[in-house]
N, C-alpha and C. Protein backbone atom coordinates (compact mmCIF):
# COMPACT_ATOMS: atom_id res chain seq x y z
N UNK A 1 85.54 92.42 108.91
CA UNK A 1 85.35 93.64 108.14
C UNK A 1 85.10 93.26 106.68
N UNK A 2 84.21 94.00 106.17
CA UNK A 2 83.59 93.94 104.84
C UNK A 2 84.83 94.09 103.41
N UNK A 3 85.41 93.85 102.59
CA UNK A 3 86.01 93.74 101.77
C UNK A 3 85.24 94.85 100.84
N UNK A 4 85.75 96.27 100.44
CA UNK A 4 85.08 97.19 99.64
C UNK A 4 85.84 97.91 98.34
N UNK A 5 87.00 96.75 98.35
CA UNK A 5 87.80 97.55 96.82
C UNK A 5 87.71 95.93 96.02
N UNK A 6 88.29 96.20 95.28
CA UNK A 6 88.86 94.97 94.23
C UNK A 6 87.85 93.78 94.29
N UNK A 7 86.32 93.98 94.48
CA UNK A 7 85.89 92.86 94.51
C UNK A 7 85.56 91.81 93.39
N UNK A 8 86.08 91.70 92.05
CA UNK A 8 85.81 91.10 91.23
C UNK A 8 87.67 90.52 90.73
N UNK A 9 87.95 90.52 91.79
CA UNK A 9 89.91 90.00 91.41
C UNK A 9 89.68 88.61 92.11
N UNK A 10 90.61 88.21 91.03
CA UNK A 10 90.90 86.25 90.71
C UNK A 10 91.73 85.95 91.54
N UNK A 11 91.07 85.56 93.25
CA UNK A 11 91.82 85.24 93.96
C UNK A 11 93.02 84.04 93.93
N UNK A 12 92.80 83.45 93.34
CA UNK A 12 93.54 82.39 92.57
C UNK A 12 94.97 82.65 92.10
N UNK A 13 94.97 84.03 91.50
CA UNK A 13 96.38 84.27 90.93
C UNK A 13 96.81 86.07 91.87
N UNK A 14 95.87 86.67 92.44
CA UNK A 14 96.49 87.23 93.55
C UNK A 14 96.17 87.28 94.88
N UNK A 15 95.77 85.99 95.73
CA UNK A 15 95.59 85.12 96.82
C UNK A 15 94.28 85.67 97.56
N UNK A 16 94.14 85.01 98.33
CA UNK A 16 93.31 85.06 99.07
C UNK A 16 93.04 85.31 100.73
N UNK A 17 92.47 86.74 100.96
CA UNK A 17 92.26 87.41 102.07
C UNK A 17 92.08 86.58 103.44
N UNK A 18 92.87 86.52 104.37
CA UNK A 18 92.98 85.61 105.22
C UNK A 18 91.63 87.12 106.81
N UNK A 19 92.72 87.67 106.72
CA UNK A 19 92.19 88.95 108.03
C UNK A 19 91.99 90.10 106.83
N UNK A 20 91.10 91.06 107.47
CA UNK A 20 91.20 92.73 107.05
C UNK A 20 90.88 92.81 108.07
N UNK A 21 91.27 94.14 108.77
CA UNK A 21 90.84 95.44 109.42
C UNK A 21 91.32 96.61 109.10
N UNK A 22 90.71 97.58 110.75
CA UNK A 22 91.25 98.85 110.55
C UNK A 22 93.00 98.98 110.14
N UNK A 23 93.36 99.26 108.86
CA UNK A 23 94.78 99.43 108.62
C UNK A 23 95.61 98.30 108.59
N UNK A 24 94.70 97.48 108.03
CA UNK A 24 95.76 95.97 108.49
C UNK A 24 95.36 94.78 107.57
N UNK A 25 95.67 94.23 106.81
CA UNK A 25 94.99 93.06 106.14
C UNK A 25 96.42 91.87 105.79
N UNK A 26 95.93 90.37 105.77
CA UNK A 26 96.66 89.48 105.58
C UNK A 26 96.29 88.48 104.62
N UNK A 27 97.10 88.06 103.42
CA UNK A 27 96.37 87.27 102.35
C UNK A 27 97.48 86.83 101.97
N UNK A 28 96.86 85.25 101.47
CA UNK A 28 97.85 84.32 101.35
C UNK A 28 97.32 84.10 100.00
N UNK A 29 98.88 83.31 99.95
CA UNK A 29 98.85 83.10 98.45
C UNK A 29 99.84 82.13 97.59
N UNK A 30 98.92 80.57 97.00
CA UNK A 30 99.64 79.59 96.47
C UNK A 30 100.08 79.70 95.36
N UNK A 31 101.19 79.03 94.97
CA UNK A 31 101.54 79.40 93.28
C UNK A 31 100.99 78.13 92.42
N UNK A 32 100.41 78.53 91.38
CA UNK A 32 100.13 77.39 90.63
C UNK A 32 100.71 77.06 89.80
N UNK A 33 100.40 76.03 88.74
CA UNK A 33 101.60 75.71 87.67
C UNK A 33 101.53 76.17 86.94
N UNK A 34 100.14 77.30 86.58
CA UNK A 34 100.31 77.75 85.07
C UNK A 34 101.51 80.13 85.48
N UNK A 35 101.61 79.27 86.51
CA UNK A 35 102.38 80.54 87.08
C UNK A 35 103.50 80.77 86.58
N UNK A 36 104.32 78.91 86.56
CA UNK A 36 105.58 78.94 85.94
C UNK A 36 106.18 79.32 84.92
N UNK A 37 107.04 79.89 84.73
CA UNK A 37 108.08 80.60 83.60
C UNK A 37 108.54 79.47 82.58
N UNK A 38 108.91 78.97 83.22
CA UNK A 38 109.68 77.04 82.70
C UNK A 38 109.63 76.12 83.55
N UNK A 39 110.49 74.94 82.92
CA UNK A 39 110.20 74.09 83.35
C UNK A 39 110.94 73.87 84.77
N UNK A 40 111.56 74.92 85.21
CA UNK A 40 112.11 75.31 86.54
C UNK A 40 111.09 75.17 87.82
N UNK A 41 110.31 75.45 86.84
CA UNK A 41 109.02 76.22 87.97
C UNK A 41 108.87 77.25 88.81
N UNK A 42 109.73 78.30 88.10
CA UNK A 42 109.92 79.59 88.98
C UNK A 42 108.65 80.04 88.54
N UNK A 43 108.33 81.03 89.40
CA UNK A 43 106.80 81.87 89.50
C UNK A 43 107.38 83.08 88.80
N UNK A 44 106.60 83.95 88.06
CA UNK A 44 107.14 84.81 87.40
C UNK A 44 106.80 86.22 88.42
N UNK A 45 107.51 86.79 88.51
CA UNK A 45 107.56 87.89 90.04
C UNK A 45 106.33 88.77 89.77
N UNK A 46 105.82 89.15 88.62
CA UNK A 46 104.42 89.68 88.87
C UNK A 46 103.86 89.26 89.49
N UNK A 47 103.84 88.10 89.57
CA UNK A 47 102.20 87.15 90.30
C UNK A 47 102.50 87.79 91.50
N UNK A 48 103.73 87.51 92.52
CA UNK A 48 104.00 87.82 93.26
C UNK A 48 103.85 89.31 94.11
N UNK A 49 104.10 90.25 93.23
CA UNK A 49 103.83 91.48 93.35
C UNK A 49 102.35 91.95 93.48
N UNK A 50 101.62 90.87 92.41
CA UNK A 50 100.22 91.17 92.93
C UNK A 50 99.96 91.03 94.41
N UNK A 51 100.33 89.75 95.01
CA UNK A 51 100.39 89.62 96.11
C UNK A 51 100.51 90.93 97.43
N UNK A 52 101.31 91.19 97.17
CA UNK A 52 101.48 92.86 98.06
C UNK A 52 100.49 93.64 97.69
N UNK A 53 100.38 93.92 96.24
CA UNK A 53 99.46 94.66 95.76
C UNK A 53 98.19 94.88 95.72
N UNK A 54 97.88 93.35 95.94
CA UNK A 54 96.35 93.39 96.76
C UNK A 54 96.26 93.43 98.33
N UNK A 55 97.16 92.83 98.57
CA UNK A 55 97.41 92.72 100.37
C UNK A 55 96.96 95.00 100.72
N UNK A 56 97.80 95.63 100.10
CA UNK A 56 97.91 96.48 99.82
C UNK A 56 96.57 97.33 99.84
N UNK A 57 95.55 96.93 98.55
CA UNK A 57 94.60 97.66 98.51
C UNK A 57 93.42 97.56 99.05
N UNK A 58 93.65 96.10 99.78
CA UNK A 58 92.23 95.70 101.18
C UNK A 58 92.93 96.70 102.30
N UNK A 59 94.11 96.68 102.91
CA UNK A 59 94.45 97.39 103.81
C UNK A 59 93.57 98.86 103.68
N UNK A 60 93.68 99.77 102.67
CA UNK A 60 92.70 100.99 102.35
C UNK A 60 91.82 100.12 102.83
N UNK A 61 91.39 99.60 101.62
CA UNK A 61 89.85 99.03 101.79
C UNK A 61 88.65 100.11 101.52
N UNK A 62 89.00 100.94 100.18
CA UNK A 62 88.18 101.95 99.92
C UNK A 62 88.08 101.59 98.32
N UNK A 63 86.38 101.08 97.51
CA UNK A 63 86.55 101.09 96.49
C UNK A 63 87.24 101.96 95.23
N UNK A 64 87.88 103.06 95.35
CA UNK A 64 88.52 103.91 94.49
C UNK A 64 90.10 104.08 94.66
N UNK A 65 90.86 102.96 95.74
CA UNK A 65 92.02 102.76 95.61
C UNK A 65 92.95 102.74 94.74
N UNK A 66 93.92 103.55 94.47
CA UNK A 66 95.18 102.80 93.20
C UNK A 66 96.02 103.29 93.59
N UNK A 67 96.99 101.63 93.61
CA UNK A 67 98.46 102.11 94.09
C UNK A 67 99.04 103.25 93.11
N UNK A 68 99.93 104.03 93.91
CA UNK A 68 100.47 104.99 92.75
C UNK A 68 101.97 105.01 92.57
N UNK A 69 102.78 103.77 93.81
CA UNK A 69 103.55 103.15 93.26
C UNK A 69 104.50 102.41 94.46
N UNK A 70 105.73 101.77 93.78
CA UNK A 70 106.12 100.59 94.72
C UNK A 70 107.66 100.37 94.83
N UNK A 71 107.91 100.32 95.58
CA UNK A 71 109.57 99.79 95.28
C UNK A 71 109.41 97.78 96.23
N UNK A 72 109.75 96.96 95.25
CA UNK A 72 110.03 95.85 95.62
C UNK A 72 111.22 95.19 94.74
N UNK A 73 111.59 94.57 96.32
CA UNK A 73 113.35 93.31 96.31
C UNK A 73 112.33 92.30 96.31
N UNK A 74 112.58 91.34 95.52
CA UNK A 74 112.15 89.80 95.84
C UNK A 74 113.29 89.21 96.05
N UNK A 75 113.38 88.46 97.26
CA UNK A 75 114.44 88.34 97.90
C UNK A 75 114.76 86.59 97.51
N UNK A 76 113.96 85.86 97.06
CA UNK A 76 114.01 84.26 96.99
C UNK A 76 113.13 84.14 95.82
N UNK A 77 113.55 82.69 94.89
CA UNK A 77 112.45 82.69 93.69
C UNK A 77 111.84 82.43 94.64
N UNK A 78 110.37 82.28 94.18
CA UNK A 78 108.99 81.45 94.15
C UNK A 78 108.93 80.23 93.07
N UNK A 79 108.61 79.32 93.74
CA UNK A 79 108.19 78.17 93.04
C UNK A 79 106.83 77.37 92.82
N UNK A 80 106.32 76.97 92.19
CA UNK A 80 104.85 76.33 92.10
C UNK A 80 104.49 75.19 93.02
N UNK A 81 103.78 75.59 94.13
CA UNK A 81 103.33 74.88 95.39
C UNK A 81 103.87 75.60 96.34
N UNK A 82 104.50 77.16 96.49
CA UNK A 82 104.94 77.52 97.85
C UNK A 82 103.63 78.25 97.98
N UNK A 83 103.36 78.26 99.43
CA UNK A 83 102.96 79.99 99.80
C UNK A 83 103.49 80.88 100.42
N UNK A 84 102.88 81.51 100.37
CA UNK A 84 103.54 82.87 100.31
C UNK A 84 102.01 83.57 101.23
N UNK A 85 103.20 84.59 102.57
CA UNK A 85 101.59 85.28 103.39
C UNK A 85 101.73 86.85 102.86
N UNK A 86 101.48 87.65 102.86
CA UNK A 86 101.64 89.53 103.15
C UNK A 86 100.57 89.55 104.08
N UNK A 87 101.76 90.41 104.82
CA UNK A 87 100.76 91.32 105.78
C UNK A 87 101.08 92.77 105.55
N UNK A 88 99.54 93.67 105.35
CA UNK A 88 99.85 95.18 105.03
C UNK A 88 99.71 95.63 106.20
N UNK A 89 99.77 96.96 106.47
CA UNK A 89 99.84 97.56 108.10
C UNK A 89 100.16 99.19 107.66
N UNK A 90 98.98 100.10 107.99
CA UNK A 90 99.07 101.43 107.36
C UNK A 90 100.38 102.16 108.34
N UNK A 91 101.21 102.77 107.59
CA UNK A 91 102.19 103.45 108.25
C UNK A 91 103.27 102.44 107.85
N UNK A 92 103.70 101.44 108.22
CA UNK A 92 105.04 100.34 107.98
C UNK A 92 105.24 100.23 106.36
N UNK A 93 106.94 100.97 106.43
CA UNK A 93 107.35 100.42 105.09
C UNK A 93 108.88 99.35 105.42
């Protein structure tokens, strides 16, 4: 299936579309180093959130999409070199 929202987003820092379909899309997503907060190397939880957030707006998959809003737990840091998958699925919260 054709990709018809967000087509000019930096897959790089909010990952990259593995599946789309009807109501369903999966995109993965590596952390890089300029992601890190410090010298910890925690990922700073936006990046992360993009992650859903685009996972999110291929699932529509209608160029005039916008989330209008979100409740997220990040449950574990992120660190620079994990990935990380989302899978969206219309109806499942």
């Amino acid at each position: 299936m054709k990709i018809d929202t967000h087509t000019k987003i930096d897959t790089e820092l909010c990952g990259t579309p593995l599946e789309v379909g009807e109501g369903f899309s999966r995109v993965e997503f590596h952390a890089i180093d300029r992601m890190a907060v410090d010298e910890s190397v925690m990922v700073y939880g936006r990046f992360v959130f993009r992650l859903a957030d685009y996972a999110a707006m291929i699932e529509v998959n209608h160029p005039n999409v916008v989330l209008g809003a979100a409740d997220v737990l990040l449950m574990l840091p992120v660190r620079t070199d994990d990935t990380l998958m989302e899978e969206s699925k219309v109806g499942v919260s």
